[in-house]
C-alpha atoms as a PDB file:
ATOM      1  CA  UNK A   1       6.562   3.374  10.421  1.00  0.00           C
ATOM      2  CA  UNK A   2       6.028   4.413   6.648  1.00  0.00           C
ATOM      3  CA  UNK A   3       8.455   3.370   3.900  1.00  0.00           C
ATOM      4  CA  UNK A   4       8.624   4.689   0.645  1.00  0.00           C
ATOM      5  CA  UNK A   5       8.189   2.050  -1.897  1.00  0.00           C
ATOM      6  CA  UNK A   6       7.908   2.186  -6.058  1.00  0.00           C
ATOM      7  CA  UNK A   7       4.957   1.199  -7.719  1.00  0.00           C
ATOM      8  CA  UNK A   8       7.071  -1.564  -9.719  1.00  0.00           C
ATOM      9  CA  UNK A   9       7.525  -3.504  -6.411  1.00  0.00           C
ATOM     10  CA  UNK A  10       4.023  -3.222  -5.334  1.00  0.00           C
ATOM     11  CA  UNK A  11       1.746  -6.344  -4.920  1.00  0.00           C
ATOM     12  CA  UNK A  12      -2.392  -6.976  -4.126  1.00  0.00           C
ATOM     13  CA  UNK A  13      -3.016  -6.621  -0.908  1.00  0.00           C
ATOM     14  CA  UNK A  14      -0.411  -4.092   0.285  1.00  0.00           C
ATOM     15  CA  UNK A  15      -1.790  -1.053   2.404  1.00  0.00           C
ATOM     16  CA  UNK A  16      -0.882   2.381   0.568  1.00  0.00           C
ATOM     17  CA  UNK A  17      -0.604   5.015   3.082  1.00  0.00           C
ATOM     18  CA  UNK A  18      -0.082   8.100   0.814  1.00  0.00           C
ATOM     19  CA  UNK A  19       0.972   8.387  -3.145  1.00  0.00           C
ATOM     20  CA  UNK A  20       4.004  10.890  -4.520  1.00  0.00           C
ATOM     21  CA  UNK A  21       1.416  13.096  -5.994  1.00  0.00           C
ATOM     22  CA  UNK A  22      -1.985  14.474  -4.582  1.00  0.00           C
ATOM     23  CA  UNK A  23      -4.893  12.157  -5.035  1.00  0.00           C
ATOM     24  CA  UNK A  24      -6.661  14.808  -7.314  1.00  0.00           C
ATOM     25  CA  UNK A  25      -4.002  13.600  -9.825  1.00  0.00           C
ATOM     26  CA  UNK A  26      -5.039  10.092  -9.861  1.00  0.00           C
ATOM     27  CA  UNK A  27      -8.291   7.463  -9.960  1.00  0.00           C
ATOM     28  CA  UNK A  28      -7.722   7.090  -6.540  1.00  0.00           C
ATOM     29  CA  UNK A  29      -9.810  10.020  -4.117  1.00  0.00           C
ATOM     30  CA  UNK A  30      -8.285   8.560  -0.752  1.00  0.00           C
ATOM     31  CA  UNK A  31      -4.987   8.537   0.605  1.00  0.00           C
ATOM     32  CA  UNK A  32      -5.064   5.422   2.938  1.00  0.00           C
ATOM     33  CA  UNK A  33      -6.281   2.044   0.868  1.00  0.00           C
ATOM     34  CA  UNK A  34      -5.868  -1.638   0.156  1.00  0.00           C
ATOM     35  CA  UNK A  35      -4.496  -2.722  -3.710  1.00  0.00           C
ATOM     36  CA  UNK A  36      -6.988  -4.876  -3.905  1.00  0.00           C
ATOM     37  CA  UNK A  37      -6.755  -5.949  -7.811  1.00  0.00           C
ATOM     38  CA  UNK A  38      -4.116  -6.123 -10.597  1.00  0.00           C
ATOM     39  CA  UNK A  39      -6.682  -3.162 -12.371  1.00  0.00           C
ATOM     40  CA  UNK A  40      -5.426  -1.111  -9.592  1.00  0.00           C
ATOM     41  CA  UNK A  41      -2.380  -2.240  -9.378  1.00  0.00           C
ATOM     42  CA  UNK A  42      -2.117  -1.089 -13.188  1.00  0.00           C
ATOM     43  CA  UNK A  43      -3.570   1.982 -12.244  1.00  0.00           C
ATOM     44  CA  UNK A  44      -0.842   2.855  -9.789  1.00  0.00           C
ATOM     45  CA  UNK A  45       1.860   2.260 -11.633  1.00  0.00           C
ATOM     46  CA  UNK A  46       0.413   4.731 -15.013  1.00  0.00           C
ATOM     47  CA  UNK A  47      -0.328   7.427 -12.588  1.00  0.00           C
ATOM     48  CA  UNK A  48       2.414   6.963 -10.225  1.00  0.00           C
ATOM     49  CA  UNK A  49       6.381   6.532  -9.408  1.00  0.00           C
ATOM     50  CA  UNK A  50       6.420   5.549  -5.659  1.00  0.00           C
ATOM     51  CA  UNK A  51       3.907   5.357  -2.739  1.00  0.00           C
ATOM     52  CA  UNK A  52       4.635   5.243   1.231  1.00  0.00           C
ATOM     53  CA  UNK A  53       3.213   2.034   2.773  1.00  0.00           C
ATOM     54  CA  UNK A  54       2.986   0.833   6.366  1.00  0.00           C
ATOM     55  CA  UNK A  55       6.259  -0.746   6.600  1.00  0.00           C
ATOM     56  CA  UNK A  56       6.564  -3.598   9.678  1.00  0.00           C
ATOM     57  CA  UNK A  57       8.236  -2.276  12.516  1.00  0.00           C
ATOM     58  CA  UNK A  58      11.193  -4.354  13.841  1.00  0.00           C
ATOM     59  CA  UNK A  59      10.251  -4.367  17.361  1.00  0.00           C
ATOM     60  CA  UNK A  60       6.854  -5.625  16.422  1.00  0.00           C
ATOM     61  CA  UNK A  61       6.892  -7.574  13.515  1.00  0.00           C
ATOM     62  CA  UNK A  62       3.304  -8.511  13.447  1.00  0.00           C
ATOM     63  CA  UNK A  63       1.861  -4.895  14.478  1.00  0.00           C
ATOM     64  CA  UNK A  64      -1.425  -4.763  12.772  1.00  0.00           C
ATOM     65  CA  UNK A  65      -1.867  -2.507   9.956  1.00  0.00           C
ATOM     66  CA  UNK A  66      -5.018   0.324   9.741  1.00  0.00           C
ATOM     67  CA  UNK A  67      -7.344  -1.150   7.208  1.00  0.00           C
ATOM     68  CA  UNK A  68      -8.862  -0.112   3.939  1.00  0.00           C
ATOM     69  CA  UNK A  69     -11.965   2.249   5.297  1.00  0.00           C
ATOM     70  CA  UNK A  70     -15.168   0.513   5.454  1.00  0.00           C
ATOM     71  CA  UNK A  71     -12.900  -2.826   5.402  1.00  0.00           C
ATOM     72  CA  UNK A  72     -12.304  -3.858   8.157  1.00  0.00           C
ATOM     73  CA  UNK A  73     -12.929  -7.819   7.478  1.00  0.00           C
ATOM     74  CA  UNK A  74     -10.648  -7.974   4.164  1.00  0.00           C
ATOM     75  CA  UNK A  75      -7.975  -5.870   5.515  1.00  0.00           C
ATOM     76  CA  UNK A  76      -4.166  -8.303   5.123  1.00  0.00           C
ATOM     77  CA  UNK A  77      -1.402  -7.673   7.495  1.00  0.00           C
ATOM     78  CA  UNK A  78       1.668  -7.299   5.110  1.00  0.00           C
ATOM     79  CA  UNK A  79       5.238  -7.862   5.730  1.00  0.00           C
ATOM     80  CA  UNK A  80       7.160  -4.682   4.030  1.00  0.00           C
ATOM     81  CA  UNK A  81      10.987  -5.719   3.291  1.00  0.00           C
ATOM     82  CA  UNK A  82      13.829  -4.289   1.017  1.00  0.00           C
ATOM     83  CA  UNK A  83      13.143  -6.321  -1.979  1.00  0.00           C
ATOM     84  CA  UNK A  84       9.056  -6.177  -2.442  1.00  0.00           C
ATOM     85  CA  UNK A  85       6.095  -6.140  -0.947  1.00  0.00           C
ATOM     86  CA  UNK A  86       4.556  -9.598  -0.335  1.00  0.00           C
ATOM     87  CA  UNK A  87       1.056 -10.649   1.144  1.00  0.00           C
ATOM     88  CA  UNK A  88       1.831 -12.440   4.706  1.00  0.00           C
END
């Protein structure tokens, strides 16, 4: 399940599964990555106003997430909840 989320509330380590604009628009060439610095982080929030992320689904609280690609070691599960998005 994806859940729209704005770039204020955003945290390292949350999965991004697709930005309000096309990537073209942005630093970032792929739809489907890890924040995995505060440079990026920074990035997001100058070039953007919300993102969809992999939000946990209630019947499965600790589904795994798809990971950054070529990634697969560093990839975090993350816990998506109303307030922010926080590292598990």
């Amino acid at each position: 399940m994806r859940k729209k989320v704005s770039v204020e509330d955003l945290k390292v380590g949350v999965y991004i599964t697709e930005l309000d604009r096309p990537g073209r628009d942005t630093p970032f060439m792929f739809q489907g990555f890890e924040i995995r610095s505060e440079e990026e982080l920074e990035q997001l929030k100058r070039h953007c106003n919300f993102v969809y992320v992999v939000a946990a689904d209630p019947l499965r609280p600790h589904a795994p997430r798809a990971p950054a690609p070529g990634n697969v070691e560093r990839a975090t599960p993350v816990v998506i909840t109303d307030s922010a998005c926080a590292p598990l």
